[in-house]
N, C-alpha and C. Protein backbone atom coordinates (compact mmCIF):
# COMPACT_ATOMS: atom_id res chain seq x y z
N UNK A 1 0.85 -1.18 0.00
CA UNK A 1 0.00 0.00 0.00
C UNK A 1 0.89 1.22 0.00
N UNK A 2 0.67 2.01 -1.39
CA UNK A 2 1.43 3.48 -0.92
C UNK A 2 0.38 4.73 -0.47
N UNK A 3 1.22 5.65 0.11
CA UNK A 3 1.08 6.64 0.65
C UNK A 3 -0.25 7.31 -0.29
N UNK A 4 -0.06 7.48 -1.34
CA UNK A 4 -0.08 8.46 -1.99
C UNK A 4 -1.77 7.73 -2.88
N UNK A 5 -1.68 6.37 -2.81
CA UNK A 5 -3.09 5.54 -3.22
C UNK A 5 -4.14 6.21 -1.75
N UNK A 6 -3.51 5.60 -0.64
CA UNK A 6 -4.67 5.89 0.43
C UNK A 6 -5.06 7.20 0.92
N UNK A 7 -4.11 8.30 0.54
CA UNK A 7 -4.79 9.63 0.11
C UNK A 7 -5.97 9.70 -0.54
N UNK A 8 -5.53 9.04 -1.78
CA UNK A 8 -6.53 9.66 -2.97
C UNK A 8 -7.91 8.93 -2.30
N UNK A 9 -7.57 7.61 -1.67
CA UNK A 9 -8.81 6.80 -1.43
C UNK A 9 -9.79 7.66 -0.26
N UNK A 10 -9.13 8.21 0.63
CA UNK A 10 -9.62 8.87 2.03
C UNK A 10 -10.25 10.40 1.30
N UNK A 11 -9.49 10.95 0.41
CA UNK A 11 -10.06 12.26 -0.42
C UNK A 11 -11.45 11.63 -0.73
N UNK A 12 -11.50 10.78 -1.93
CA UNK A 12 -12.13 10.57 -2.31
C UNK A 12 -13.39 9.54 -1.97
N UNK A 13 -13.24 9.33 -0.70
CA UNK A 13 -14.20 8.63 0.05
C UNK A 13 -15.22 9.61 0.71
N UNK A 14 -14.39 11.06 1.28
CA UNK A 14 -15.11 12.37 2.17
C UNK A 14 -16.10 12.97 0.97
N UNK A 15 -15.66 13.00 -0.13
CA UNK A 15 -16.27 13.45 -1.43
C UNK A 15 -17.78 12.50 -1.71
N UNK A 16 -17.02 11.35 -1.67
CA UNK A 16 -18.11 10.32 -2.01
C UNK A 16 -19.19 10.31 -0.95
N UNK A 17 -19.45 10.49 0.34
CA UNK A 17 -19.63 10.59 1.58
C UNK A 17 -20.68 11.99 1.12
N UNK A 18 -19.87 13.04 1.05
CA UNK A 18 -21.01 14.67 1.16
C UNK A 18 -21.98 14.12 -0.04
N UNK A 19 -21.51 13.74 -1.36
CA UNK A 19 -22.16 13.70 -2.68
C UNK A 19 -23.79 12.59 -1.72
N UNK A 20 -23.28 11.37 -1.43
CA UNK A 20 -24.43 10.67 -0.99
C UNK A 20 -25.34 11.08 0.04
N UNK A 21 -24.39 12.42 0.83
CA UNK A 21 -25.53 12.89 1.69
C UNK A 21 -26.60 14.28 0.93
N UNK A 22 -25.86 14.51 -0.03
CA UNK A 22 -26.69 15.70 -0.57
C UNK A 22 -27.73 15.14 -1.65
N UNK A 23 -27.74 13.41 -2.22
CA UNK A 23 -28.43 13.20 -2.72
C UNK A 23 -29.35 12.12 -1.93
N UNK A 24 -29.08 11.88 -0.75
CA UNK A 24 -29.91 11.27 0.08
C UNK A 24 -30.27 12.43 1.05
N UNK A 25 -31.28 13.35 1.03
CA UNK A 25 -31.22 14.48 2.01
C UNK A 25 -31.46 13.80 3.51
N UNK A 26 -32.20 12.71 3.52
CA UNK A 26 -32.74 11.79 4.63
C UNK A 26 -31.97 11.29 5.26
N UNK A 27 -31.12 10.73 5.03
CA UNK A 27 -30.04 9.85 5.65
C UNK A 27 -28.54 11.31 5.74
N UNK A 28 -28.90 11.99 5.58
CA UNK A 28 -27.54 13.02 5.58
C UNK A 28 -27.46 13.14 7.66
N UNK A 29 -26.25 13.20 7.42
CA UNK A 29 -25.50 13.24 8.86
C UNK A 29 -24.88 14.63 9.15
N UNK A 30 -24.91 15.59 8.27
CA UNK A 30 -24.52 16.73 8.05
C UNK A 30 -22.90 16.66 7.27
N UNK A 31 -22.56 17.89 7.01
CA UNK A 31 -21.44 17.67 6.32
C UNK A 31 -20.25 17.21 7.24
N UNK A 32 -19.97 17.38 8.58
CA UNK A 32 -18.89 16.73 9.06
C UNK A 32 -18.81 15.26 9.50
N UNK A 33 -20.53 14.98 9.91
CA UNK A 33 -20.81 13.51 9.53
C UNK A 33 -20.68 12.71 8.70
N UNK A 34 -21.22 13.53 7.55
CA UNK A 34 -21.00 12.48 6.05
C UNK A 34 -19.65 12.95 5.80
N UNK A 35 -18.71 13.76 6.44
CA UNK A 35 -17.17 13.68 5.51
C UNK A 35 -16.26 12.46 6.40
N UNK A 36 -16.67 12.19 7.88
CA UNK A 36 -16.01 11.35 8.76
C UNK A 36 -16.60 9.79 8.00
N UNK A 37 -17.71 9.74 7.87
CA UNK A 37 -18.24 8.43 7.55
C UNK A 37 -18.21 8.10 6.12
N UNK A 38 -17.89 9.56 4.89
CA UNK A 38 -17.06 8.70 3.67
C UNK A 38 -15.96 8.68 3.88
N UNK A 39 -14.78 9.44 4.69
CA UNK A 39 -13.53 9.16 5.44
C UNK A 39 -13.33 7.50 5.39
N UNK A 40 -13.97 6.95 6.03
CA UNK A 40 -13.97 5.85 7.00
C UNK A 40 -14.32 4.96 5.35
N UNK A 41 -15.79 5.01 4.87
CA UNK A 41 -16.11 4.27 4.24
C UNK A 41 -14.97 4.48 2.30
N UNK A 42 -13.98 5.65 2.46
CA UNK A 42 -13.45 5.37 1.59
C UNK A 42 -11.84 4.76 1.52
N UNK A 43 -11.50 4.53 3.07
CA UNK A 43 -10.32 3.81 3.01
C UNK A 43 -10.88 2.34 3.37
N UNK A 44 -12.43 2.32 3.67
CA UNK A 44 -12.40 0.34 3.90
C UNK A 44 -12.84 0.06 2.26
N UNK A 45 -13.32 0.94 1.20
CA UNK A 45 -13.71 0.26 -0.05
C UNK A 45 -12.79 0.23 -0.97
N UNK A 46 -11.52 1.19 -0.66
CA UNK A 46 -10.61 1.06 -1.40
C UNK A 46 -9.51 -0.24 -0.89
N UNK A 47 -9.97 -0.25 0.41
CA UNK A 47 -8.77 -1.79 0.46
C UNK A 47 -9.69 -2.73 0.01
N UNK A 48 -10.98 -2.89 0.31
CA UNK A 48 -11.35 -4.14 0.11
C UNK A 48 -11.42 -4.17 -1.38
N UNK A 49 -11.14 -3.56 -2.85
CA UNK A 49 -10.48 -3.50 -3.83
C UNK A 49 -9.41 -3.97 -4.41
N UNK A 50 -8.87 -3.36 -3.59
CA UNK A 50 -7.32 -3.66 -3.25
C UNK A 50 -6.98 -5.63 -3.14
N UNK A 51 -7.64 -5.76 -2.24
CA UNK A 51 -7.69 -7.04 -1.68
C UNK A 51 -8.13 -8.19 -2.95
N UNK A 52 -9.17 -7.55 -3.20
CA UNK A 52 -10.08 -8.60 -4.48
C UNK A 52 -8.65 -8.24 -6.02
N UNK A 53 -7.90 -7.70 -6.01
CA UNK A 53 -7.10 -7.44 -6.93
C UNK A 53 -7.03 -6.43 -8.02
N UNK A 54 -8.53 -5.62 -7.34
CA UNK A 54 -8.72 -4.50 -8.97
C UNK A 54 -7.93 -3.37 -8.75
N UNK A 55 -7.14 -2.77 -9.50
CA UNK A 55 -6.27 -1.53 -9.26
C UNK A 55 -5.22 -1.96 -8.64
N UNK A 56 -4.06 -1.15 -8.76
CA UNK A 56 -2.66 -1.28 -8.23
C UNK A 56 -2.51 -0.43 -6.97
N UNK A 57 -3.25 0.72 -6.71
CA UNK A 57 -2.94 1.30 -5.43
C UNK A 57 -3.12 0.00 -4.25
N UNK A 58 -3.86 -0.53 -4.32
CA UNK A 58 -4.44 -1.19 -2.77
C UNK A 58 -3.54 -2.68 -2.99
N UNK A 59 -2.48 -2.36 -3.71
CA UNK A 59 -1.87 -3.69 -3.17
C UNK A 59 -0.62 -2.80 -3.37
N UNK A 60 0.94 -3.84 -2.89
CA UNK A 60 2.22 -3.33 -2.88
C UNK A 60 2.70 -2.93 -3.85
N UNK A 61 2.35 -2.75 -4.77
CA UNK A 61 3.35 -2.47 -6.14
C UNK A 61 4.25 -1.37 -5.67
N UNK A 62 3.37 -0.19 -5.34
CA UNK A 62 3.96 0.90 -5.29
C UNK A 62 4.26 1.92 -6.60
N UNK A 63 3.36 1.45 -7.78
CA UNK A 63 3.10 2.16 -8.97
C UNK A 63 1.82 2.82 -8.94
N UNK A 64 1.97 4.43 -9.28
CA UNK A 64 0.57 5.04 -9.15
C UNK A 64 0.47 5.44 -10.41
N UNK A 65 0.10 4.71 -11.10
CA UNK A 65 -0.57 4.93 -12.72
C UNK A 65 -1.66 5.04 -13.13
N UNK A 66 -2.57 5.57 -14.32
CA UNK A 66 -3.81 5.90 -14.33
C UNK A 66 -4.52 5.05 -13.42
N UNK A 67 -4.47 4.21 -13.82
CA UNK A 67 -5.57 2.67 -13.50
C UNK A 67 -5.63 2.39 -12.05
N UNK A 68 -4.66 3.05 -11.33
CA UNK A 68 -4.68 2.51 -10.08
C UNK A 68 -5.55 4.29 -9.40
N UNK A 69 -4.73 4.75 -9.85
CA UNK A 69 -5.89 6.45 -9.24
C UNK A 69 -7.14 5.99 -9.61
N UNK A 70 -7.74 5.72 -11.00
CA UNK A 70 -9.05 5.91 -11.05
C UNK A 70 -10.22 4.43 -10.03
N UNK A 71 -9.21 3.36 -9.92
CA UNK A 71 -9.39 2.48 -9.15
C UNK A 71 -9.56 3.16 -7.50
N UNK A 72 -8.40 3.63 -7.02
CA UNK A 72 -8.71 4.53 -5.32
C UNK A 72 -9.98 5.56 -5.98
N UNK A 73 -9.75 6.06 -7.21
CA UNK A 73 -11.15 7.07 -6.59
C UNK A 73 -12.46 6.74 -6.75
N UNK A 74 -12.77 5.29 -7.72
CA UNK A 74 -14.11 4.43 -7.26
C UNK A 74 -14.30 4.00 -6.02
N UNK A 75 -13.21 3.43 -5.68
CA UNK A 75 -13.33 2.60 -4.71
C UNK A 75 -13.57 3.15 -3.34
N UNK A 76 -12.62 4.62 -3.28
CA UNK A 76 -13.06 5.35 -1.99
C UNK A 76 -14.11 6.19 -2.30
N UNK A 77 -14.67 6.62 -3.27
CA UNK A 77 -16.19 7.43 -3.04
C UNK A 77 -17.28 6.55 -3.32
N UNK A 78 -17.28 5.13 -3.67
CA UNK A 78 -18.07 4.35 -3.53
C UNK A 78 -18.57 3.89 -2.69
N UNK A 79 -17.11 3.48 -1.40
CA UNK A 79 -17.22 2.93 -0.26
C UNK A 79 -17.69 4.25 0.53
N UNK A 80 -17.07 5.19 0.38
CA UNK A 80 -17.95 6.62 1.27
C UNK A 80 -19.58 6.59 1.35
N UNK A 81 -19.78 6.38 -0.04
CA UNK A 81 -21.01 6.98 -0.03
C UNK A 81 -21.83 5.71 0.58
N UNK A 82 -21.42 4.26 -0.15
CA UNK A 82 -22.55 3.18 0.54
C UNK A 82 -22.42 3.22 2.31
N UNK A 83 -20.98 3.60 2.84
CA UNK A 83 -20.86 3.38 4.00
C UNK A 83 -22.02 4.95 4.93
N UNK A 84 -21.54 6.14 4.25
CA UNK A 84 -22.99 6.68 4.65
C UNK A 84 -24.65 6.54 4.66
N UNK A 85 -24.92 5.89 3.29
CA UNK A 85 -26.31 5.06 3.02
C UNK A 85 -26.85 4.27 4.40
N UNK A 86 -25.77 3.47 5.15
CA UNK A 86 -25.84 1.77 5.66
C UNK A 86 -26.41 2.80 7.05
N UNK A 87 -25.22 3.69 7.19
CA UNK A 87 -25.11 4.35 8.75
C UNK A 87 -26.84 4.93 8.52
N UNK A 88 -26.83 6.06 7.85
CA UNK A 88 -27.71 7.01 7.69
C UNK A 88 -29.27 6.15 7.97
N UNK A 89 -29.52 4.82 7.34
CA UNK A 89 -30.66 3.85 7.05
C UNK A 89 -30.52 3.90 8.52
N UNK A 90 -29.29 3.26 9.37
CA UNK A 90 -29.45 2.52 10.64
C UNK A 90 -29.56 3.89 11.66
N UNK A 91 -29.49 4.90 11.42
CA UNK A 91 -29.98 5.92 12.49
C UNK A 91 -31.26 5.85 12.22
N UNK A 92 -31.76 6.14 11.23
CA UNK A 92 -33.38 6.33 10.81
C UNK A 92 -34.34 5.42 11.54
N UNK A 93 -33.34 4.14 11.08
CA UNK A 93 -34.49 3.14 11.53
C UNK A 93 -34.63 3.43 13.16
N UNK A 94 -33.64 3.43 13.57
CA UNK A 94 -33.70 3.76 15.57
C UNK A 94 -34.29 4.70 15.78
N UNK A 95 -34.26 6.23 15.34
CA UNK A 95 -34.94 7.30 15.87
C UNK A 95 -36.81 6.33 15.74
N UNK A 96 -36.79 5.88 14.77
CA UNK A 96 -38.31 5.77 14.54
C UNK A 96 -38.98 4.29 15.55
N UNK A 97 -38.02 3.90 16.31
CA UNK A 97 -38.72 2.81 16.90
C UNK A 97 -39.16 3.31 18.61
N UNK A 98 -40.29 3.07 19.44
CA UNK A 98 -40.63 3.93 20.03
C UNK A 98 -39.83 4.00 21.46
C-alpha cells in the first residue's frame, strides 16, 4: 500500500460521503458527519479492492498509474457513499422505533 493511493482513497471517500448525503437528504449526517463516515467508508472500499485485486494502489506495487488512481477514486467514493447510506438507514431506523 502506498502513501499516496490511500490519500486519494480517504479524499475521495469524504467526497463520495457529502455527494451521498446531498443526494440522500434523509439519511444526511450533516457535512462533518458524512465527511467522517465517507472518510472511514473510503479507506475500507478502497482496500477491500485492493484485496479482491482491482487496481494497483491497494496492493504493494507501489506504482501510481492511471488505472490505479481511477481504481482509489471508485473505490473510496463508492465505499464513502454506501458506508454513509448503511449508517444514515441505521440511524433512521432507531430514531423511529418507540
Amino acid at each position: 500500500m502506498n502513501v499516496a493511493g490511500l490519500i486519494i482513497q480517504l479524499v475521495s471517500g469524504a467526497v463520495g460521503g457529502n455527494v451521498a448525503g446531498a443526494l440522500l437528504k434523509k439519511l444526511s449526517l450533516g457535512t462533518v458527519g458524512n465527511s467522517i463516515l465517507g472518510i472511514l467508508g473510503g479507506g475500507l472500499g478502497g482496500q477491500l479492492l485492493g484485496m479482491l485485486g482491482v487496481g494497483g494502489a491497494g496492493q504493494g506495487g507501489g506504482a501510481l498509474d492511471l488505472g490505479s488512481i481511477v481504481s482509489s477514486v471508485a473505490g473510496g467514493g463508492i465505499g464513502g457513499g454506501v458506508l454513509l447510506a448503511i449508517v444514515g438507514l441505521i440511524r433512521k431506523m432507531m430514531s423511529k422505533s418507540p
